[in-house]
N, C-alpha and C. Protein backbone atom coordinates (compact mmCIF):
# COMPACT_ATOMS: atom_id res chain seq x y z
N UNK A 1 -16.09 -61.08 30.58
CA UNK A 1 -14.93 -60.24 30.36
C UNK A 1 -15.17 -58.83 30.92
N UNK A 2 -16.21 -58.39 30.57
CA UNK A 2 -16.73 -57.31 31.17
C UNK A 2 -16.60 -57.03 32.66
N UNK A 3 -17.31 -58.15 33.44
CA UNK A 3 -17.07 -58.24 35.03
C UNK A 3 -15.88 -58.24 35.40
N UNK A 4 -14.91 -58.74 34.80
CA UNK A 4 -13.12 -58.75 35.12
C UNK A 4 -12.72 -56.88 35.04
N UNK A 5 -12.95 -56.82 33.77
CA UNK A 5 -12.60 -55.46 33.28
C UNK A 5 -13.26 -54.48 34.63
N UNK A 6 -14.11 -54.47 34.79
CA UNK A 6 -15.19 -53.37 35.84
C UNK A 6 -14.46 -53.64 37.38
N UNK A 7 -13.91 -55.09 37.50
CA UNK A 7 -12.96 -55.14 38.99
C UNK A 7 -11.92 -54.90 38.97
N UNK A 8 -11.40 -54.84 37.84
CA UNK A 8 -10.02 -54.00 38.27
C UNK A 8 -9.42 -52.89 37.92
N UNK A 9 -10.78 -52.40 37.32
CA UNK A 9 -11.11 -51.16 37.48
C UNK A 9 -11.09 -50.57 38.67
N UNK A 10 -12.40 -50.92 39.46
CA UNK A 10 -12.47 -50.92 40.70
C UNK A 10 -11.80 -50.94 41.67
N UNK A 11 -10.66 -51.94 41.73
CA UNK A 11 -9.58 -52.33 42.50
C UNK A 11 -8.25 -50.90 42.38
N UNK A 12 -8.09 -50.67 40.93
CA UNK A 12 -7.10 -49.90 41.05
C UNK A 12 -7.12 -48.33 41.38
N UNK A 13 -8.71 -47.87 41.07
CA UNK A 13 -9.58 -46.59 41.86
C UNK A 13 -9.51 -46.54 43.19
N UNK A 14 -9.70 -48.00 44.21
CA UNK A 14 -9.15 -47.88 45.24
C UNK A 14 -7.82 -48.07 45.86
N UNK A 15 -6.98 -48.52 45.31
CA UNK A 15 -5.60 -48.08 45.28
C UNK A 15 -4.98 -47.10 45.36
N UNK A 16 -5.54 -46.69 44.16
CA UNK A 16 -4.68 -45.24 43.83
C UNK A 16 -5.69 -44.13 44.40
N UNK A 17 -6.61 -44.12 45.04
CA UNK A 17 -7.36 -42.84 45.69
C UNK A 17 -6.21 -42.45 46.69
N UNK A 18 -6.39 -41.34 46.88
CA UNK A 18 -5.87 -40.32 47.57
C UNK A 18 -5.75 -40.65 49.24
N UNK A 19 -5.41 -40.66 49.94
CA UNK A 19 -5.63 -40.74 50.97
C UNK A 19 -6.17 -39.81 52.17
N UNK A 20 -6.94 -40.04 53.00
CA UNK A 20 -7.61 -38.95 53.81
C UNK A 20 -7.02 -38.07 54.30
N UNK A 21 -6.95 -36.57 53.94
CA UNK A 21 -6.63 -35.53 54.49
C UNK A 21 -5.79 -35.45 55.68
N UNK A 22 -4.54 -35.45 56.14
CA UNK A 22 -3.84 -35.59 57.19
C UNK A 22 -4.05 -33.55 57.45
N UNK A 23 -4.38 -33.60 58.91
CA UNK A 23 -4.03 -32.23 59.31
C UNK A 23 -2.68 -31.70 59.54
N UNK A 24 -2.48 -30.64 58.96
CA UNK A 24 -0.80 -30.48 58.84
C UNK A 24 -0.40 -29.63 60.14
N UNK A 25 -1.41 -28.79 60.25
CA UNK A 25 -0.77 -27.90 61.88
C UNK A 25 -2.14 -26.71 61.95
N UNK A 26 -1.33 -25.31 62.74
CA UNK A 26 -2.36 -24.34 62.56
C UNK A 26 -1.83 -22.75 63.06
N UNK A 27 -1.89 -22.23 62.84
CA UNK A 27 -1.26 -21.04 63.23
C UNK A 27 -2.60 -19.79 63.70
N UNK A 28 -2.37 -19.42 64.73
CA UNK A 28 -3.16 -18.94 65.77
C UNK A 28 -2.72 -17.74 66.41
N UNK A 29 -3.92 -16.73 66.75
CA UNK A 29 -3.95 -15.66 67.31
C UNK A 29 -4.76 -15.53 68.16
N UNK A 30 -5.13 -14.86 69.41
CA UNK A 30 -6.00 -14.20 70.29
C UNK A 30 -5.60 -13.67 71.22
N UNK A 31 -6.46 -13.84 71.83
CA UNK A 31 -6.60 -12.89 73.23
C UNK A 31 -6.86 -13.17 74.46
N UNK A 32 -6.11 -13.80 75.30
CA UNK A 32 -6.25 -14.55 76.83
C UNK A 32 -6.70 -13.25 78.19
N UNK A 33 -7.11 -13.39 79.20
CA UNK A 33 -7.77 -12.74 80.77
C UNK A 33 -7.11 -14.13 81.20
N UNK A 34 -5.83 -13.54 81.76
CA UNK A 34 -4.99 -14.04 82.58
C UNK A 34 -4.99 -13.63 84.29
N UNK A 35 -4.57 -14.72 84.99
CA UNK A 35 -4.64 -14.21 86.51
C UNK A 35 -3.48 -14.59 86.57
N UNK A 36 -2.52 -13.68 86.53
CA UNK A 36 -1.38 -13.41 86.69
C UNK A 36 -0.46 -12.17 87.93
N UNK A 37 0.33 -12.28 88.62
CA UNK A 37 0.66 -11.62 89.74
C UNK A 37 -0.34 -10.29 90.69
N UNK A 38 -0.39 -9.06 90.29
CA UNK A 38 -1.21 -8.03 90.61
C UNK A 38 -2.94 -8.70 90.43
N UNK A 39 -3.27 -9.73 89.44
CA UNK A 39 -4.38 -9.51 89.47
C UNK A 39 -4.75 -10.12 87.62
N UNK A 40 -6.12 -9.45 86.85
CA UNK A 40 -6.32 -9.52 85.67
C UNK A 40 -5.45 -9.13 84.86
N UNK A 41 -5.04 -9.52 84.40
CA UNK A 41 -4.43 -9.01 82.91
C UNK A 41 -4.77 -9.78 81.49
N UNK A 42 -5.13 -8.32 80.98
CA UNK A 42 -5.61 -9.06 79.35
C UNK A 42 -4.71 -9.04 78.29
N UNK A 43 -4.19 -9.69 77.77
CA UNK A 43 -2.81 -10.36 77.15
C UNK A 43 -3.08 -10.70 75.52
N UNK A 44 -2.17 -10.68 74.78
CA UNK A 44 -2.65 -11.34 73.48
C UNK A 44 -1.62 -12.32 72.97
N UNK A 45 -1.66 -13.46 72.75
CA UNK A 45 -0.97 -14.46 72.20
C UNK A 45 -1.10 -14.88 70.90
N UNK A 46 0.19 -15.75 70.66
CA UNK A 46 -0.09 -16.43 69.38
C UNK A 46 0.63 -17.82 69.53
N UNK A 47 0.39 -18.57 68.62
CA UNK A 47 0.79 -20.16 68.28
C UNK A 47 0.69 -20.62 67.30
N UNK A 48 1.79 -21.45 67.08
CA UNK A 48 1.81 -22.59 65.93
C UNK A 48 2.09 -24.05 66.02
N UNK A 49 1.15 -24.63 65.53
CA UNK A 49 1.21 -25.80 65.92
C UNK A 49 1.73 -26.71 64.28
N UNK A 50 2.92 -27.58 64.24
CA UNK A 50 2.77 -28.39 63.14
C UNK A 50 3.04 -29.83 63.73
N UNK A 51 2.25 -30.29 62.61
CA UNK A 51 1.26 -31.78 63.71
C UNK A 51 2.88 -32.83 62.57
N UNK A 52 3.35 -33.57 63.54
CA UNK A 52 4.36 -34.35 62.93
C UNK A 52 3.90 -35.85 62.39
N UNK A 53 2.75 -36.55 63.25
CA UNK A 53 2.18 -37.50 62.73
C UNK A 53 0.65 -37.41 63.18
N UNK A 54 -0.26 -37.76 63.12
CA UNK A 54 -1.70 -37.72 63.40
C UNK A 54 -2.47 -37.05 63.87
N UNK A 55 -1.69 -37.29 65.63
CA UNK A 55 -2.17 -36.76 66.75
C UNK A 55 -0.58 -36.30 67.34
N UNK A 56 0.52 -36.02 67.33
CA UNK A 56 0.99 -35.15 68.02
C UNK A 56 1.87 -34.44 67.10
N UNK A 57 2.34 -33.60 68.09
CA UNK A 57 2.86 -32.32 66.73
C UNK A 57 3.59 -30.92 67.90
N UNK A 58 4.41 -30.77 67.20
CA UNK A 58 5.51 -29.68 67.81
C UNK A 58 4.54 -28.13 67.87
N UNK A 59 4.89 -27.48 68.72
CA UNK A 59 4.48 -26.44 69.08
C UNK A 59 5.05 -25.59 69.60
N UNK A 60 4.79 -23.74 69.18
CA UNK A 60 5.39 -23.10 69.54
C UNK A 60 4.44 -21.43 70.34
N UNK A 61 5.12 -20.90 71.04
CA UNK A 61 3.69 -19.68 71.66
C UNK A 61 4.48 -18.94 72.39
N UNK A 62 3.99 -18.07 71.75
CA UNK A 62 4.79 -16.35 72.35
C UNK A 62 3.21 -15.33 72.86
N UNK A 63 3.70 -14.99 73.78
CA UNK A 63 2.47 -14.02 74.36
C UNK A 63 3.26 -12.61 75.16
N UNK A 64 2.65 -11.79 75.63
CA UNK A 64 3.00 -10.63 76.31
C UNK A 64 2.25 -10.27 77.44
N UNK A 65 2.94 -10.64 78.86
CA UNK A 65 2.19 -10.45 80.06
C UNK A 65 1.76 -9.33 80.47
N UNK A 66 2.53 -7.96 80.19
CA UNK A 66 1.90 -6.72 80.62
C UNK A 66 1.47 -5.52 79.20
N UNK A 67 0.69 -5.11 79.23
CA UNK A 67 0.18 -4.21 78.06
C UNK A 67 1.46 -3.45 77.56
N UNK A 68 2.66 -3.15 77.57
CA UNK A 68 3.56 -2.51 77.34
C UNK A 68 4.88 -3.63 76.89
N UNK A 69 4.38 -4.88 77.27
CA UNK A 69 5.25 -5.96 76.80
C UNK A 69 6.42 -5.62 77.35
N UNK A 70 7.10 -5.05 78.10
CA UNK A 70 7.88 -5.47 79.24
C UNK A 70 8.11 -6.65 79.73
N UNK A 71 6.65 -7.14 80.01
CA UNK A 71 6.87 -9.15 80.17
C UNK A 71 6.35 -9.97 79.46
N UNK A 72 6.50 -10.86 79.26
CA UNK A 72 6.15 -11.78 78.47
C UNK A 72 6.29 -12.79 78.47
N UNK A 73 5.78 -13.92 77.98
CA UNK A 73 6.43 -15.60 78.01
C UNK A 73 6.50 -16.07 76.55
N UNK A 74 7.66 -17.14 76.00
CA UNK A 74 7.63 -17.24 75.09
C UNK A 74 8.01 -19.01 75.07
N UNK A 75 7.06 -20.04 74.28
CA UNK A 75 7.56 -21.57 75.08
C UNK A 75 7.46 -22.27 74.13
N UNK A 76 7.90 -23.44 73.61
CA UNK A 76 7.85 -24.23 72.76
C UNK A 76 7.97 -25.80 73.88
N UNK A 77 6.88 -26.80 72.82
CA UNK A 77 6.58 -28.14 73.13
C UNK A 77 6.01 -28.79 72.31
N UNK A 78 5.14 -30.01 72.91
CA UNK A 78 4.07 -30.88 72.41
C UNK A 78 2.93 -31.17 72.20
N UNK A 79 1.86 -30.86 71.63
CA UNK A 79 0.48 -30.68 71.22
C UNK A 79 0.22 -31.87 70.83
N UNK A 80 -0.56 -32.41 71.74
CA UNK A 80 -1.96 -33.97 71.35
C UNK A 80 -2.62 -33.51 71.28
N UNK A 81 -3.41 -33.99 70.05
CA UNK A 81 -4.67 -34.04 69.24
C UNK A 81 -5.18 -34.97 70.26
N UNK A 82 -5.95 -34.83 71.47
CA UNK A 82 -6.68 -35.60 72.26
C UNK A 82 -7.64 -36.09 71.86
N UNK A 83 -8.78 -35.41 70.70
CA UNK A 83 -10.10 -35.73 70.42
C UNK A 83 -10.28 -34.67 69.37
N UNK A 84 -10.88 -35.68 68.25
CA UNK A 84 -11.56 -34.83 67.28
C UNK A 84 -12.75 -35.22 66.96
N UNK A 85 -14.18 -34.30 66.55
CA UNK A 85 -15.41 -34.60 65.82
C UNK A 85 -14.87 -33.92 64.33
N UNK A 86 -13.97 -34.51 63.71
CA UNK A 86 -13.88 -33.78 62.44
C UNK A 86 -15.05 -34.24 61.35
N UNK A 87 -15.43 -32.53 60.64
CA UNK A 87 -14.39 -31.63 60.08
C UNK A 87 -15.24 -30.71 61.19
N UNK A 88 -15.40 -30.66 61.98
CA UNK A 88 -15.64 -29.21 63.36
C UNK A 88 -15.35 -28.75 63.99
N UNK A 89 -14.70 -29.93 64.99
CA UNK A 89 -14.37 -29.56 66.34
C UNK A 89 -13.11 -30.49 66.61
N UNK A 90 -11.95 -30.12 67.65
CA UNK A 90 -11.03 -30.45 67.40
C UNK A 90 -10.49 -30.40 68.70
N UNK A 91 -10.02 -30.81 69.82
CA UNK A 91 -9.05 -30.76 71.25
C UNK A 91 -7.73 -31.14 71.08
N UNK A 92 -7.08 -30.10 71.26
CA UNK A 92 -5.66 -30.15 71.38
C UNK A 92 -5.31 -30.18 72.98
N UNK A 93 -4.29 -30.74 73.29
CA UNK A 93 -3.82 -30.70 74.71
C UNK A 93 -2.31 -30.24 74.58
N UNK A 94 -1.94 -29.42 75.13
CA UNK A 94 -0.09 -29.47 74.79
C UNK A 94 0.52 -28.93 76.34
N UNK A 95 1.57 -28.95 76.32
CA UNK A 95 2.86 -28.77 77.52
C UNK A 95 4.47 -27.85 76.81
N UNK A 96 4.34 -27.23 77.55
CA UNK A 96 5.77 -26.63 76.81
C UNK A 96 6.84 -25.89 78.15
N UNK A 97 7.88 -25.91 77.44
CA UNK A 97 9.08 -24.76 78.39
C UNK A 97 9.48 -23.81 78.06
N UNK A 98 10.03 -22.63 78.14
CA UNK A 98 10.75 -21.66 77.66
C UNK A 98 10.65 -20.56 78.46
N UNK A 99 10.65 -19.23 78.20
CA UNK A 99 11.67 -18.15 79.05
C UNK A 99 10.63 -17.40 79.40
N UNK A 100 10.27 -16.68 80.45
CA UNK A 100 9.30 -15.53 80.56
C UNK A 100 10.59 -14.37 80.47
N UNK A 101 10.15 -13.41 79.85
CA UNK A 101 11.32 -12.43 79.80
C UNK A 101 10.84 -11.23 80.88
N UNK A 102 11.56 -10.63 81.37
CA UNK A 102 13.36 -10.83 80.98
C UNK A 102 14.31 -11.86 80.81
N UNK A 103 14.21 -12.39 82.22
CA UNK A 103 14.79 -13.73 82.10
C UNK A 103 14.55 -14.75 83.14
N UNK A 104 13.33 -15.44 82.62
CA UNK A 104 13.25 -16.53 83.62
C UNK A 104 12.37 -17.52 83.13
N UNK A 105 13.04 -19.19 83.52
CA UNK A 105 12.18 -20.26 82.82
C UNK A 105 10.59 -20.25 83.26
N UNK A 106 10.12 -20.44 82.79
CA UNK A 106 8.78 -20.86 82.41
C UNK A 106 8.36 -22.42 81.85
N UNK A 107 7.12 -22.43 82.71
CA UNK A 107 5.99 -23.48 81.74
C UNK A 107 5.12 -23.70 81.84
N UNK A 108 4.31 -24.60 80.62
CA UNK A 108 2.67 -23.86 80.68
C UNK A 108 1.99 -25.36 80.30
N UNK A 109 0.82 -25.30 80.21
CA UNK A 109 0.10 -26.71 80.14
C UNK A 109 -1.42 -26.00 79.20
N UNK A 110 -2.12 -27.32 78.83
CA UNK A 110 -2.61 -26.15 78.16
C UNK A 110 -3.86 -27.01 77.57
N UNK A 111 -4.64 -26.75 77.31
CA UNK A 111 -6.08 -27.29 76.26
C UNK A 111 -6.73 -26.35 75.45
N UNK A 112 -6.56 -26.37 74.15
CA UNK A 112 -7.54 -25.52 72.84
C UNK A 112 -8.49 -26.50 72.24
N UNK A 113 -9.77 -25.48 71.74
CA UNK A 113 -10.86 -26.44 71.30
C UNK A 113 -10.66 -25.77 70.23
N UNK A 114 -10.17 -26.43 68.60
CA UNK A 114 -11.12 -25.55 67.72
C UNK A 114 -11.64 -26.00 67.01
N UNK A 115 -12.88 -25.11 66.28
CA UNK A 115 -14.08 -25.28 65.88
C UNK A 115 -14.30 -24.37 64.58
N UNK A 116 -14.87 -25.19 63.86
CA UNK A 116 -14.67 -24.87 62.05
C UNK A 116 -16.11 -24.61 61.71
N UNK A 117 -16.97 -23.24 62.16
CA UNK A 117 -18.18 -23.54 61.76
C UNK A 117 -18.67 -23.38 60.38
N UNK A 118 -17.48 -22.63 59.31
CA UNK A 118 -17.85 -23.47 57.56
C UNK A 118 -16.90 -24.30 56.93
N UNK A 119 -16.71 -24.23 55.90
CA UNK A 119 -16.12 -25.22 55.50
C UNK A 119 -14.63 -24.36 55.03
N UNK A 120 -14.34 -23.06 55.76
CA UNK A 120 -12.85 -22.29 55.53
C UNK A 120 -11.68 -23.26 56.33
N UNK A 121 -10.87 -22.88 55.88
CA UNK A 121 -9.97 -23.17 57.17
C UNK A 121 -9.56 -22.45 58.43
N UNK A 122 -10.55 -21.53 58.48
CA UNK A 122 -10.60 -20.60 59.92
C UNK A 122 -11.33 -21.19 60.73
N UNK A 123 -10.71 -21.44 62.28
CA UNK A 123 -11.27 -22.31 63.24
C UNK A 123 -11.17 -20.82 64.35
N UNK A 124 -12.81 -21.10 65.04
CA UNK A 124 -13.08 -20.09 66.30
C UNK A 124 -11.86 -21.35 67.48
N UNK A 125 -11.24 -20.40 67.89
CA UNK A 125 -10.65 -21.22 69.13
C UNK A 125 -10.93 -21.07 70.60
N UNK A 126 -10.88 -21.72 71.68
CA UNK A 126 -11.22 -21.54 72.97
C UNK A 126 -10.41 -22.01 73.78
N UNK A 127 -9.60 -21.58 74.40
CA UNK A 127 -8.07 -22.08 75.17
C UNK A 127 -8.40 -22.10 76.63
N UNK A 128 -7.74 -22.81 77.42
CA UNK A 128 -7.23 -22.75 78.86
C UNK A 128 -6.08 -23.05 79.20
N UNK A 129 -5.47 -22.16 80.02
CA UNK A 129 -3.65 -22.72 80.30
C UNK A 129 -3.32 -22.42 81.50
N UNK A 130 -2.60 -23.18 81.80
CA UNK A 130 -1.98 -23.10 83.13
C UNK A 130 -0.93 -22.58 83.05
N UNK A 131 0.27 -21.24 83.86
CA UNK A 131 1.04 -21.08 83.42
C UNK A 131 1.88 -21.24 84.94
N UNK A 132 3.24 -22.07 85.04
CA UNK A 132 4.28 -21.94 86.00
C UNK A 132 5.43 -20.56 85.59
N UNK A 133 5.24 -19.50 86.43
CA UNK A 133 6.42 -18.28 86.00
C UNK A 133 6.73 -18.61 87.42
N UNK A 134 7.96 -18.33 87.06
CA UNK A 134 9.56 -18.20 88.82
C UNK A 134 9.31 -16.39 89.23
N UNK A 135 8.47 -15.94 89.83
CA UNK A 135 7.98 -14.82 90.55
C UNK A 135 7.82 -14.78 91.80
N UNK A 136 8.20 -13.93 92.91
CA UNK A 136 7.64 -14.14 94.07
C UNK A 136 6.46 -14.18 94.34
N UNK A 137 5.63 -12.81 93.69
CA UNK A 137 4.14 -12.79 93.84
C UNK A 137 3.30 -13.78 93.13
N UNK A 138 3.17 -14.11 92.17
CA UNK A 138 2.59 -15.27 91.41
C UNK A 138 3.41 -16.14 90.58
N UNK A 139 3.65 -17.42 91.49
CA UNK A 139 4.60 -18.80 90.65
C UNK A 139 3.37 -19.40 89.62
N UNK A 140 2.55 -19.21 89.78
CA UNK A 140 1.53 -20.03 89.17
C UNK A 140 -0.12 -18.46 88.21
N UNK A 141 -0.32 -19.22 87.41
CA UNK A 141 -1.13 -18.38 87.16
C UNK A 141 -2.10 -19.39 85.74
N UNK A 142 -3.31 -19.19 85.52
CA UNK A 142 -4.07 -19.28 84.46
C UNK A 142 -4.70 -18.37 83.85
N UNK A 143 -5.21 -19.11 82.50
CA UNK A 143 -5.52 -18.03 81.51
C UNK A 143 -7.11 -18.72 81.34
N UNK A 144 -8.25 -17.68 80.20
CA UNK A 144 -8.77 -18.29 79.64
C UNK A 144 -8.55 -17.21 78.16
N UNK A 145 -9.01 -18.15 76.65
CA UNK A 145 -8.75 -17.22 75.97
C UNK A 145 -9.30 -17.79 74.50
N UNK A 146 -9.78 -16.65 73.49
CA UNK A 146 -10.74 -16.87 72.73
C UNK A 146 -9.73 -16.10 71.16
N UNK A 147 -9.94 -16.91 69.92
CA UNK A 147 -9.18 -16.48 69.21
C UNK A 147 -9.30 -17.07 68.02
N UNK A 148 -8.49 -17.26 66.72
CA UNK A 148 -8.57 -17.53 65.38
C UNK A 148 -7.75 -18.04 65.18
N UNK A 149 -7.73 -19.28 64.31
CA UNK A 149 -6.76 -19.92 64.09
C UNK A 149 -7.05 -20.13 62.58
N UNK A 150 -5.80 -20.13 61.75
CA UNK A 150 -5.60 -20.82 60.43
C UNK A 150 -5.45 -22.15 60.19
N UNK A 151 -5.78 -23.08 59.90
CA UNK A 151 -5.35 -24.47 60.76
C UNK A 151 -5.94 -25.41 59.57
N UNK A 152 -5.87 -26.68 59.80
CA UNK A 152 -6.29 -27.80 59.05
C UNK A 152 -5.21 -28.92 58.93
């Protein structure tokens, strides 16, 4: 009677356990060295990512192309969770469209690594992006860029 009692015990502990931590999104700040028209420019961005099922998840990113924010790009898309070593390290891949201002479409492509070196939910991040702006002098431009994210 005992052995009955202790299995479904057992049985209903694993039932009713909780299920593994789904990552919900992440919200992000830094600082990109962009090669953008004239040359370097050091830029500061932000993003949010909320993950809709597993691995992909809506995304949004506003940045400012010249130190006086005069220009800027601002884009929303799709973020794959390409690869994770969780709970550490994490590759996002995403693609998006939207406006470089004043006024002109934009789009950008993109890969973030982040990386959880305690057990906070602050992840060091490490980005690369490709950016398409409608400019005469530079249609095309990339970034690299290092930053903080709130995330999990």
């Amino acid at each position: 009677m005992a052995m009955v009692i202790r299995a479904v015990t057992i049985a209903t502990l694993l039932v009713a356990a909780p299920a593994r931590a789904e990552p919900r999104g992440a919200i992000g700040a830094g600082s990109e060295l962009a090669v953008l028209g004239d040359g370097l420019v050091q830029r500061v961005d932000a993003t949010a990512i909320v993950y809709v099922t597993r691995r992909l998840g809506l995304e949004a990113r506003a940045g400012r192309i010249t130190p006086d924010g005069a220009h800027g790009v601002a884009t929303a898309g799709v973020a794959y969770r390409a690869a994770a070593a969780r709970p550490k390290l994490e590759v996002v891949i995403d693609l998006a469209v939207g406006v470089a201002w004043p006024t002109a479409p934009a789009a950008t492509a993109g890969v973030t690594g982040f990386l959880w070196p305690t057990r906070l939910p602050i992840a060091l991040t490490l980005s690369a992006r490709a950016y398409a702006l409608p400019a005469d002098d530079a249609p095309l431009g990339f970034s690299l860029g290092l930053g903080l994210a709130l995330a999990r």
